[in-house]
Protein backbone atom coordinates (compact mmCIF):
# COMPACT_ATOMS: atom_id res chain seq x y z
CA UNK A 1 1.01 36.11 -40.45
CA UNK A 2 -2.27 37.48 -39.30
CA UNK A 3 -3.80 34.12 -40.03
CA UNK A 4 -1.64 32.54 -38.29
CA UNK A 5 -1.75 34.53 -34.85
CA UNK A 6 -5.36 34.06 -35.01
CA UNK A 7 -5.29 30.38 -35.48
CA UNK A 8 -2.91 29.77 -33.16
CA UNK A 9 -5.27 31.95 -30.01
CA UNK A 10 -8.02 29.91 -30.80
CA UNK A 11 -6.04 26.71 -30.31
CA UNK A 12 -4.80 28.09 -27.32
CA UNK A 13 -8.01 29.01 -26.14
CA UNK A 14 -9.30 25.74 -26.74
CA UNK A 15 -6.55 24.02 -25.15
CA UNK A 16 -6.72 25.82 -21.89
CA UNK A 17 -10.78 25.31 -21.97
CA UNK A 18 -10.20 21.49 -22.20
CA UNK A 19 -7.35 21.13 -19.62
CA UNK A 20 -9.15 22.91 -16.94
CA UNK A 21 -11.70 20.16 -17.79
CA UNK A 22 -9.90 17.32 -17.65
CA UNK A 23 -8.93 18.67 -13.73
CA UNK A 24 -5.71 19.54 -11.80
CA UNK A 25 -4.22 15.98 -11.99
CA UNK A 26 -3.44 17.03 -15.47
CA UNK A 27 -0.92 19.76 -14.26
CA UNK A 28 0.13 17.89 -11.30
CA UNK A 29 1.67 14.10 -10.95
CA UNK A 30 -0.23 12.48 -13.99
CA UNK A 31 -0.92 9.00 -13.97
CA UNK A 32 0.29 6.87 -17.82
CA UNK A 33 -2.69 7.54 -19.81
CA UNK A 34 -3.02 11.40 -18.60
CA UNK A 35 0.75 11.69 -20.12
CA UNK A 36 -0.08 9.97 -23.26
CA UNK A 37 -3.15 12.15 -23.96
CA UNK A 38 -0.82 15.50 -22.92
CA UNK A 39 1.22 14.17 -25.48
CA UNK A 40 -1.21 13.32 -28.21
CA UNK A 41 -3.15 17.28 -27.35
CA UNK A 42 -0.13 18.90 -27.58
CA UNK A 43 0.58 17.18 -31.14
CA UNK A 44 -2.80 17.98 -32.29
CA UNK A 45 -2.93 21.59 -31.63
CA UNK A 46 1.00 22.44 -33.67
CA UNK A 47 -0.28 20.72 -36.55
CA UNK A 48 -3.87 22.68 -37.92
CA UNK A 49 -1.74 26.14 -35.61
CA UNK A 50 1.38 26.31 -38.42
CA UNK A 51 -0.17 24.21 -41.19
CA UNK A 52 -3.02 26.77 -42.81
CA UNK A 53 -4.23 24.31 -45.36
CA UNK A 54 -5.34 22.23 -42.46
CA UNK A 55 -9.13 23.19 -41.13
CA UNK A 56 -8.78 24.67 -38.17
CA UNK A 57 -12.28 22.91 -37.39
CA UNK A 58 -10.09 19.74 -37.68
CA UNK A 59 -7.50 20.04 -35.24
CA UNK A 60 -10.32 21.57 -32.47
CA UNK A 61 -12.17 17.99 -33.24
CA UNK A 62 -9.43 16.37 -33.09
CA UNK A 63 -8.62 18.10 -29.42
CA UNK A 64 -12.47 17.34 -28.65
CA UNK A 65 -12.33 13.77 -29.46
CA UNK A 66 -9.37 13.09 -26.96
CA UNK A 67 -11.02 14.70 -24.53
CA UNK A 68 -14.20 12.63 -24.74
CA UNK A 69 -11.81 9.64 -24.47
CA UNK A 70 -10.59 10.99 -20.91
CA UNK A 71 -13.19 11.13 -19.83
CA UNK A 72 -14.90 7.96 -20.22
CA UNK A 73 -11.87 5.68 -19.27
CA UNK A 74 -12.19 8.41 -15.71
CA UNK A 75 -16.19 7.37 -15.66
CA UNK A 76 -14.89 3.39 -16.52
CA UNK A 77 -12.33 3.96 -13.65
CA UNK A 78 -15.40 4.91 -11.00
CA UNK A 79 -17.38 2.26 -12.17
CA UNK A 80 -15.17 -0.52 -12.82
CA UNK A 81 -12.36 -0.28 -10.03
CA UNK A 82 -9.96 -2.55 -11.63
CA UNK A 83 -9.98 -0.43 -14.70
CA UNK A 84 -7.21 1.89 -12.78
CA UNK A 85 -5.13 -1.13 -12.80
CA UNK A 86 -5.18 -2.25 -16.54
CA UNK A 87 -4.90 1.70 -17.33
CA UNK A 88 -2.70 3.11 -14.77
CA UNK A 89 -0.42 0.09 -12.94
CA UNK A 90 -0.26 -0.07 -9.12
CA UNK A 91 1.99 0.52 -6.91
CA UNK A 92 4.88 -1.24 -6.10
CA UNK A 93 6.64 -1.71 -2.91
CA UNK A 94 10.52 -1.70 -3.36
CA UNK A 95 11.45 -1.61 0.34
CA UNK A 96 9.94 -3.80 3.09
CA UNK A 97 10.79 -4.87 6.25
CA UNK A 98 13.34 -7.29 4.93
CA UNK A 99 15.19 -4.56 3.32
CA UNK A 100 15.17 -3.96 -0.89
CA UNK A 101 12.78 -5.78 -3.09
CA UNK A 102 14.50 -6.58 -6.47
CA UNK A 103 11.81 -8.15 -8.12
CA UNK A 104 9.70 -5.00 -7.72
CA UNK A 105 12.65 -3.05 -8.77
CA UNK A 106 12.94 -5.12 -12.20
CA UNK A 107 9.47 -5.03 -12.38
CA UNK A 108 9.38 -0.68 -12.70
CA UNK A 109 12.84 -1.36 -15.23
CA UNK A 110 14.64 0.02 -11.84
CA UNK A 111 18.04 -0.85 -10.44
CA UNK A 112 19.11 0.05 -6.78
CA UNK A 113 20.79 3.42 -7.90
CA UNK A 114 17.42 4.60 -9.32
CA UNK A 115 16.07 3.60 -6.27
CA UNK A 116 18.76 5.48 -4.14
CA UNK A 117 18.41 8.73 -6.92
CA UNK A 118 14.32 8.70 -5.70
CA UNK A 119 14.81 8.62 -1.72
CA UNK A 120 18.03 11.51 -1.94
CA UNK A 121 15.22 13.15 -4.01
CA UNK A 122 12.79 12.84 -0.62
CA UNK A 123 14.90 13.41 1.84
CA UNK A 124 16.14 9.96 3.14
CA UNK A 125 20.48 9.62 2.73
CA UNK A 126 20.46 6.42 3.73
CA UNK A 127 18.52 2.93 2.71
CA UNK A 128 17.14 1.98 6.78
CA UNK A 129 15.61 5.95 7.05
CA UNK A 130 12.49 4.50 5.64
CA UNK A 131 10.58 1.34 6.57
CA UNK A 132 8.73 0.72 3.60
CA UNK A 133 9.01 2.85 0.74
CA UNK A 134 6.93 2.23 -2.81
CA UNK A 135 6.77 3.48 -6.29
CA UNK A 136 2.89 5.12 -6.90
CA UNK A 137 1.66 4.39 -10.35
CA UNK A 138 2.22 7.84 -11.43
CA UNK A 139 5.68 7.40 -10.84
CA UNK A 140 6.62 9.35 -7.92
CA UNK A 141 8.38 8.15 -5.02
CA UNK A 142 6.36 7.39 -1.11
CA UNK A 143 7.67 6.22 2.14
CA UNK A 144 7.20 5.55 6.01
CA UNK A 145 9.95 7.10 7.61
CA UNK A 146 11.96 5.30 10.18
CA UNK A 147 11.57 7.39 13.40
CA UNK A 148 14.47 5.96 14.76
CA UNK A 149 16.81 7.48 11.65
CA UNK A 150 20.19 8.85 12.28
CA UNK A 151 21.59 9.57 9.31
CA UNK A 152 25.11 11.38 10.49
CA UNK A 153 26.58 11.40 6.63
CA UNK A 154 26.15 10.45 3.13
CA UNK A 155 26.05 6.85 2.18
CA UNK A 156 27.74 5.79 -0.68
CA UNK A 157 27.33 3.02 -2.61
CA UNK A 158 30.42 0.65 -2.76
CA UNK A 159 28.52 -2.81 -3.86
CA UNK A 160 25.39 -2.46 -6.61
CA UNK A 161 23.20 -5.48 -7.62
CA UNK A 162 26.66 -7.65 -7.33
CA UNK A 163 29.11 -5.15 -9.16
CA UNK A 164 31.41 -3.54 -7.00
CA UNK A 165 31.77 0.59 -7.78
CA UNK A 166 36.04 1.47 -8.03
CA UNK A 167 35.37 4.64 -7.44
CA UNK A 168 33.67 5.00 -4.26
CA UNK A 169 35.66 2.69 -2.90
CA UNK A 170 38.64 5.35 -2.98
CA UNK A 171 36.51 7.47 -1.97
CA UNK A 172 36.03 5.47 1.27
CA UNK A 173 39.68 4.81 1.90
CA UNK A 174 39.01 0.58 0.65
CA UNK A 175 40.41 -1.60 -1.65
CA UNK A 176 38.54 -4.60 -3.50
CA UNK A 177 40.77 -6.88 -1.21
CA UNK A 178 39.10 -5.13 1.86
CA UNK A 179 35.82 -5.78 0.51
CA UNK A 180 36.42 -9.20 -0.52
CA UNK A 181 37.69 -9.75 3.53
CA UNK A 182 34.85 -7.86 5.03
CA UNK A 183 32.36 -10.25 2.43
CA UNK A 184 34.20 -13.22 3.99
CA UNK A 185 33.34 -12.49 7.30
CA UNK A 186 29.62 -11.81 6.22
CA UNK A 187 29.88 -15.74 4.08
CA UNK A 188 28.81 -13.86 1.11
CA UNK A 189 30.35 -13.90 -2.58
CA UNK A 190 30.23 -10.42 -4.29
CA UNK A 191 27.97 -11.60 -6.90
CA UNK A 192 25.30 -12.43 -4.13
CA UNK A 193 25.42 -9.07 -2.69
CA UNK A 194 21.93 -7.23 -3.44
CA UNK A 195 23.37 -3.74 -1.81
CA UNK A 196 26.24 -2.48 0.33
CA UNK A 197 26.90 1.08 0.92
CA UNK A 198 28.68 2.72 3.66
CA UNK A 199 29.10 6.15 5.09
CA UNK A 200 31.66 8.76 6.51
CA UNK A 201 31.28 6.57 9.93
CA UNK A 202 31.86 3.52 8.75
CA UNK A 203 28.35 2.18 8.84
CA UNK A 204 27.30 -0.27 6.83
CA UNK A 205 24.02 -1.17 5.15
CA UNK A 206 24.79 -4.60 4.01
CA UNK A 207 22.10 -7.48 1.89
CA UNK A 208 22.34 -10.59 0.57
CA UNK A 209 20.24 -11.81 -2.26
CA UNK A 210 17.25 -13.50 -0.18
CA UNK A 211 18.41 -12.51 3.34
CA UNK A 212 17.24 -9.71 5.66
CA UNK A 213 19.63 -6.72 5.29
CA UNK A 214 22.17 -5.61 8.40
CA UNK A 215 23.81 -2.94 10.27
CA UNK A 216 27.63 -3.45 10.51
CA UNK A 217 30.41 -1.37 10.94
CA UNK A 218 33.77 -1.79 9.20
CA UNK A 219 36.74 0.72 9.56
CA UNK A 220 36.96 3.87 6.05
CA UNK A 221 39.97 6.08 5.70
CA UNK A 222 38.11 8.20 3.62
CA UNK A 223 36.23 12.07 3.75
CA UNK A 224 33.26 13.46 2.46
């Protein structure tokens, strides 16, 4: 047992030396190949800390080696710029001035509810309280607020990437035979729709697959 608590502080110690090496980005928003070597430490220090017939010596080179590896794809990254690319990703801009990119969303294995998840997360209710907003290659969510945002309510989503969601219809007081009407008047088939949502107001965020999106209005019965 003794053995085992002293085994286990020097892995500790060890771990703690190399972490405040690697710097704070470890700790803070890592970028892909910061997780994976997290990942790969964290491995490498249970295995020589509960298995005694393991070298310690072993699992602190082990530790050591990763380590070295951080740090030269960090001195490859400051002398060969697109190295951050290949190793890291860019970002990638999901909302423009035309409204939601889908190909940048399928790009990140996103749909337009992950997207919607990630601006609640920040602040922004609705899909027009940002200009542009982007995915950084750590993961995290960015954006240029609209100034001119007036978000009154909650949005909910009542049309996703062509599938039309039951349940917040009723929740917004509309039938599929009102949206079907209201699509009509926009000369849109629901399959072609990219987003719609709506909120306690009745205002609409409404875009077609390869069109700008719009403002509307269209008349809810429902609360929330």
């Amino acid at each position: 047992m003794a053995l085992i608590f002293i085994r286990t502080a020097i892995i500790f110690i060890t771990l703690l030396f190399i972490m405040r090496l690697m710097g704070k980005s470890q700790i803070g928003e890592m970028q892909p190949f910061e997780f994976v070597i997290t990942l790969l430490i964290a491995e490498l220090a249970c295995i020589p800390m509960a298995d005694t017939s393991i070298p310690l010596l072993y699992g602190i080179i082990a530790i050591v080696a990763i380590f070295v590896m951080h740090q030269i794809v960090w001195l490859l990254d400051l002398w060969f710029k697109p190295m951050k690319t290949i190793v890291c990703g860019k970002p990638s801009i999901v909302i423009n001035k035309d409204g939601i990119d889908e190909q940048e969303l399928k790009k990140n294995n996103l749909d337009v509810g992950d997207l919607i998840e990630s601006m609640r997360v920040a602040g922004y209710f609705a899909l027009d309280d940002v200009y542009y907003g982007l995915y950084e290659a750590n993961g995290s969510f960015s954006a240029l607020e609209n100034p001119d945002r007036n978000t009154t309510s909650l949005s909910v989503t009542v049309i996703d990437g062509g599938k039309p969601d039951e349940k917040n219809l009723n929740l917004c007081g509309l039938d599929l035979q009102k949206l079907k009407d209201f699509l009509t008047a926009q000369n849109a088939k629901m399959k072609e729709v990219v987003v719609m949502t709506v909120n306690a107001d009745g205002r609409v965020y409404f875009q077609k697959k390869g069109e700008k999106y719009k403002i509307l209005k269209m008349e809810v019965g429902g609360k929330w």
